[in-house]
N, C-alpha and C. Protein backbone atom coordinates (compact mmCIF):
# COMPACT_ATOMS: atom_id res chain seq x y z
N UNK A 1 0.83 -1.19 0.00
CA UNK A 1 0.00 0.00 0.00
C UNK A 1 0.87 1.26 0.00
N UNK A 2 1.91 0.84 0.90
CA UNK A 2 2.81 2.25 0.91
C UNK A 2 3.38 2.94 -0.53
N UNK A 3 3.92 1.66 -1.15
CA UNK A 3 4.66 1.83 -2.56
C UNK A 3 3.80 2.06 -3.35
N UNK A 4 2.34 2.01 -3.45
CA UNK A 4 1.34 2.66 -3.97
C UNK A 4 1.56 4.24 -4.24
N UNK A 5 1.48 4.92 -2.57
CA UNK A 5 1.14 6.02 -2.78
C UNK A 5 2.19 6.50 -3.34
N UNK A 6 3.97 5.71 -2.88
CA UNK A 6 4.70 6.63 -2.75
C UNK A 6 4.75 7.14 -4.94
N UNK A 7 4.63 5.73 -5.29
CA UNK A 7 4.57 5.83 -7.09
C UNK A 7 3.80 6.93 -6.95
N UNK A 8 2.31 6.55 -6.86
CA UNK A 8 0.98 7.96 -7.20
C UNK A 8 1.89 9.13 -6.93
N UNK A 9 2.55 9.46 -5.91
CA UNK A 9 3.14 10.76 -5.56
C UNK A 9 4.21 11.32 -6.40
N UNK A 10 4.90 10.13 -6.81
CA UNK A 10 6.08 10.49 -7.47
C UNK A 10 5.01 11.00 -9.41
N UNK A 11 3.98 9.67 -9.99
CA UNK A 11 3.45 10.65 -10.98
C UNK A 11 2.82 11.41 -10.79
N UNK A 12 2.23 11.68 -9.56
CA UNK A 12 1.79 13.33 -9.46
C UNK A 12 2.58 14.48 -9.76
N UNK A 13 3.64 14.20 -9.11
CA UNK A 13 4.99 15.30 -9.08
C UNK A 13 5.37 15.55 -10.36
N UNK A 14 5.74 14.44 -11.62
CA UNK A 14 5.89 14.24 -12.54
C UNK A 14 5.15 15.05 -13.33
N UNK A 15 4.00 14.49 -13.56
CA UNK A 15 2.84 15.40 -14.00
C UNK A 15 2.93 17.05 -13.93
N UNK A 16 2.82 17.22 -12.55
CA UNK A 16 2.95 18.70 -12.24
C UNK A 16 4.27 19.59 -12.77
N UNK A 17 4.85 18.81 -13.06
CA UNK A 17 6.67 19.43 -13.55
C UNK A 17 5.98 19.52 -14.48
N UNK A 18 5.58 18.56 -15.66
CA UNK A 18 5.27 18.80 -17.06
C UNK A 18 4.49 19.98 -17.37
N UNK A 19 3.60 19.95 -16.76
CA UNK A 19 2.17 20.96 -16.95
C UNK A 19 3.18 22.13 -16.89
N UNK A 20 3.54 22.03 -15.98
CA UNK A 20 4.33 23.71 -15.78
C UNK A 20 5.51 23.83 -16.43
N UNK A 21 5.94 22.89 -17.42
CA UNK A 21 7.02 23.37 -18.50
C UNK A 21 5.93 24.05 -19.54
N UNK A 22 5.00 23.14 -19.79
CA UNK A 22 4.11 23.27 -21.15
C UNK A 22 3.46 24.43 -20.93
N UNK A 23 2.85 25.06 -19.56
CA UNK A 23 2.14 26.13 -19.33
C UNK A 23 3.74 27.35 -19.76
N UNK A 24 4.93 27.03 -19.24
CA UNK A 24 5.90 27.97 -19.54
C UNK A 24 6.31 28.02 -21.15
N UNK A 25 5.95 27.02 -21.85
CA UNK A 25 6.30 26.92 -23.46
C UNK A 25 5.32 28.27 -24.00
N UNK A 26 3.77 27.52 -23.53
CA UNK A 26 2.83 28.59 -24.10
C UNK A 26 3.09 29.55 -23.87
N UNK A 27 3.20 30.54 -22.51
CA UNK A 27 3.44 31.82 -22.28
C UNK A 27 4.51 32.52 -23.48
N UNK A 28 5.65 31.94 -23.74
CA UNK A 28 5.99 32.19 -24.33
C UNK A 28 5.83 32.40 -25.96
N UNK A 29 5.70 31.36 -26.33
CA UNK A 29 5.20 31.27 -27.57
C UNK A 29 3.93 32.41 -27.88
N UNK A 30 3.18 32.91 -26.86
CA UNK A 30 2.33 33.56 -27.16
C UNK A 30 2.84 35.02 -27.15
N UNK A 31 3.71 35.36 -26.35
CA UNK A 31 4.75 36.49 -26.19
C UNK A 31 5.23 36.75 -27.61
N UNK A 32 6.19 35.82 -27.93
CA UNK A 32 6.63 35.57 -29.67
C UNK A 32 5.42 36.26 -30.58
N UNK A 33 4.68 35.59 -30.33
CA UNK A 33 3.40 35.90 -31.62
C UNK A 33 3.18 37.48 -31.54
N UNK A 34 2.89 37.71 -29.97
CA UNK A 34 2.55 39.10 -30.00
C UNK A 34 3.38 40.29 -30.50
N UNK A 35 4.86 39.44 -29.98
CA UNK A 35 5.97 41.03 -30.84
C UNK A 35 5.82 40.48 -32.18
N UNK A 36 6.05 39.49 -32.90
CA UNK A 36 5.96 39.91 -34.34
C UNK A 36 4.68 40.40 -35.22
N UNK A 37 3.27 40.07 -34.19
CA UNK A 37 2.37 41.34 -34.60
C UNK A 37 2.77 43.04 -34.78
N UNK A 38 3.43 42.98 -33.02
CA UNK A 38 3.57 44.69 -32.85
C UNK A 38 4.31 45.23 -34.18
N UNK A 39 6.10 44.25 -34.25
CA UNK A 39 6.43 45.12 -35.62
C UNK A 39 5.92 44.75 -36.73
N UNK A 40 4.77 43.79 -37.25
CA UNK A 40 4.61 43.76 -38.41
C UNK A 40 3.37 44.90 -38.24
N UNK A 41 2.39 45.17 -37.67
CA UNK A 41 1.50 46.45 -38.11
C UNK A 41 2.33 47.61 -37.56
N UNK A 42 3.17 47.80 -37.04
CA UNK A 42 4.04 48.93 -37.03
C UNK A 42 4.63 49.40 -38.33
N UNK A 43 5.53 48.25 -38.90
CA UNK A 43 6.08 48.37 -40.50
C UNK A 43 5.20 48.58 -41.34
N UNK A 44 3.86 47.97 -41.40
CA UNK A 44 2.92 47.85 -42.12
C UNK A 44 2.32 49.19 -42.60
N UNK A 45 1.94 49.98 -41.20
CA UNK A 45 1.06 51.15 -40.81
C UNK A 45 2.47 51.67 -41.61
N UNK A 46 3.66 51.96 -41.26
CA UNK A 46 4.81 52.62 -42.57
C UNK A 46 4.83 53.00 -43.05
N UNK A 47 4.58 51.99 -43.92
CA UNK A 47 4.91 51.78 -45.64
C UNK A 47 3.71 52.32 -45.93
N UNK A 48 2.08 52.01 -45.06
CA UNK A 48 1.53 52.47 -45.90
C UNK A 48 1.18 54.40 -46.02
N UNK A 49 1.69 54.71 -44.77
CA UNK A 49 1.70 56.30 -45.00
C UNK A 49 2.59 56.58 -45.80
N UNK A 50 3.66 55.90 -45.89
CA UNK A 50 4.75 56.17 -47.16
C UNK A 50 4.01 56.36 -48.34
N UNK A 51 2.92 55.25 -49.15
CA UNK A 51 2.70 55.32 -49.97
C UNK A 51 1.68 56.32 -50.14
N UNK A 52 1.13 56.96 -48.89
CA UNK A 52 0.31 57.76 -49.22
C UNK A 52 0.44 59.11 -48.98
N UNK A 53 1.73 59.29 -48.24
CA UNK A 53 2.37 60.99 -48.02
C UNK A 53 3.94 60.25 -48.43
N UNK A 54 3.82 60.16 -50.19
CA UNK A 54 4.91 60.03 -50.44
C UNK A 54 6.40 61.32 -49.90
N UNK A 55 7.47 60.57 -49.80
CA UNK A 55 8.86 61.44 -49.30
C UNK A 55 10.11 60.82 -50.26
N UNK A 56 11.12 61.30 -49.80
CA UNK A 56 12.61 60.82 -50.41
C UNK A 56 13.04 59.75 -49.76
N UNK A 57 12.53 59.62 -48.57
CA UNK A 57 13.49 59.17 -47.54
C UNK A 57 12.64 57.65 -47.11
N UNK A 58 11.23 57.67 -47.18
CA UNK A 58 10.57 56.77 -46.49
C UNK A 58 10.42 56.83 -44.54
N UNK A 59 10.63 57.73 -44.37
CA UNK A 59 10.67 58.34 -42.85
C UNK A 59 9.57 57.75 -42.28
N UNK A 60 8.77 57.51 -42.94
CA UNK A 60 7.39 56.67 -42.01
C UNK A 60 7.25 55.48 -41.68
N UNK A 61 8.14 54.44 -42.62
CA UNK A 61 8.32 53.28 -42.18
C UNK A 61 9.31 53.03 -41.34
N UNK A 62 10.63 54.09 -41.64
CA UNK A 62 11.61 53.55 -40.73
C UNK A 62 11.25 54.15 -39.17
N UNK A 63 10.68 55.58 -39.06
CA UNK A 63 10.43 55.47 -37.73
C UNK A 63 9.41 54.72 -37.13
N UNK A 64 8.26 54.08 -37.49
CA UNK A 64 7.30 53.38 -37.24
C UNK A 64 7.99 51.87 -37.27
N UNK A 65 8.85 51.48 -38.13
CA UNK A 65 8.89 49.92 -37.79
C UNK A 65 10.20 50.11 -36.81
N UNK A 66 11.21 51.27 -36.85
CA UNK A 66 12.11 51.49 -35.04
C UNK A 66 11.23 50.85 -33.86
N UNK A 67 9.98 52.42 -34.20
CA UNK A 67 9.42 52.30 -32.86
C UNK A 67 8.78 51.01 -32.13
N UNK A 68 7.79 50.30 -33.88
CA UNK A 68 7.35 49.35 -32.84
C UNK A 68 8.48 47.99 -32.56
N UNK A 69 9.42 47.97 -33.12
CA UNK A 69 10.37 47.27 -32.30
C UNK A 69 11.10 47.54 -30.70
N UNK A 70 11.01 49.02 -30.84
CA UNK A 70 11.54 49.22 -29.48
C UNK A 70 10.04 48.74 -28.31
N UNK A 71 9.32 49.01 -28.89
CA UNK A 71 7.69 48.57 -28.30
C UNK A 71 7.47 47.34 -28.18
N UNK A 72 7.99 46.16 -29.00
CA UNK A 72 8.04 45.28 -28.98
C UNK A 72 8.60 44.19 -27.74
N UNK A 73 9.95 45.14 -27.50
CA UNK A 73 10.94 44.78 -26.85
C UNK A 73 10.95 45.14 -25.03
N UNK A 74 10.26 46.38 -25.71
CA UNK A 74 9.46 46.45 -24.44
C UNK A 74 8.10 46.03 -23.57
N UNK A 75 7.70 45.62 -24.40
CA UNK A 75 6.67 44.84 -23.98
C UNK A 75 6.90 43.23 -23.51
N UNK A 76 7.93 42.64 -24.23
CA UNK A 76 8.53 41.42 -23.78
C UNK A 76 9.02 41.08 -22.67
N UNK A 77 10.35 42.38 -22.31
CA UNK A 77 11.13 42.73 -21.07
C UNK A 77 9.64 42.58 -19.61
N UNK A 78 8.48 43.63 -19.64
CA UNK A 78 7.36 43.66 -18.90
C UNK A 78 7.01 42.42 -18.76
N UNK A 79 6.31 41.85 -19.91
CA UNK A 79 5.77 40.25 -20.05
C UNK A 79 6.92 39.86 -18.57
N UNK A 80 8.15 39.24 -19.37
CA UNK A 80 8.81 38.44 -18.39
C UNK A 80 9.08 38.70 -17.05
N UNK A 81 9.00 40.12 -17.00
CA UNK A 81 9.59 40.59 -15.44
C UNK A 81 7.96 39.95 -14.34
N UNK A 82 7.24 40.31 -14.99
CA UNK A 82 5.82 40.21 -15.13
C UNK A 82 5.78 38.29 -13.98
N UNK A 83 6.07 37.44 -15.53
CA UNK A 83 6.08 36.22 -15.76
C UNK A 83 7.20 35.35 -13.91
N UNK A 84 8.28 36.65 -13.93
CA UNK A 84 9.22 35.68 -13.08
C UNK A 84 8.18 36.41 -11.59
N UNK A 85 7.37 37.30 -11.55
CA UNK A 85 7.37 37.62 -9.93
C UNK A 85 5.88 36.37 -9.55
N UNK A 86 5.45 35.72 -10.53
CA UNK A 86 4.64 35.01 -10.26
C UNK A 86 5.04 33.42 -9.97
């Protein structure tokens, strides 16, 4: 009976490690998804004022796809700081 529980305990434990890698995969992976949204409608939003207040320079995409990378990056840094106090 003892070596019962002590197994049950040990795949409980087991179990519970897993869940909480896979719950830590997702968080992430969903993090991922979200910055390459931020700079792709950042770049996006760009190019398309570029094409519509044409310039020499393209100034609308490059400061818009900067920014939302720096936005990006910052939002990740939050996420995780976020992620470790829990």
């Amino acid at each position: 009976m003892d070596n019962h529980n002590n197994k049950q305990s040990q795949d409980n434990k087991l179990f519970q490690e897993q869940k909480e890698r896979l719950n830590t995969y997702a968080r992430f992976s969903g993090i991922v998804i979200q910055m390459f949204a931020i700079i792709g409608l950042g770049t996006f939003a760009g190019v398309k004022l570029d094409e519509f207040f044409p310039n020499d320079h393209k100034f609308y995409a490059i400061i818009l796809s900067l920014s939302s990378v720096i936005l990006a990056l910052v939002f990740v840094i939050r996420r995780i700081i976020a992620g470790s106090k829990e």
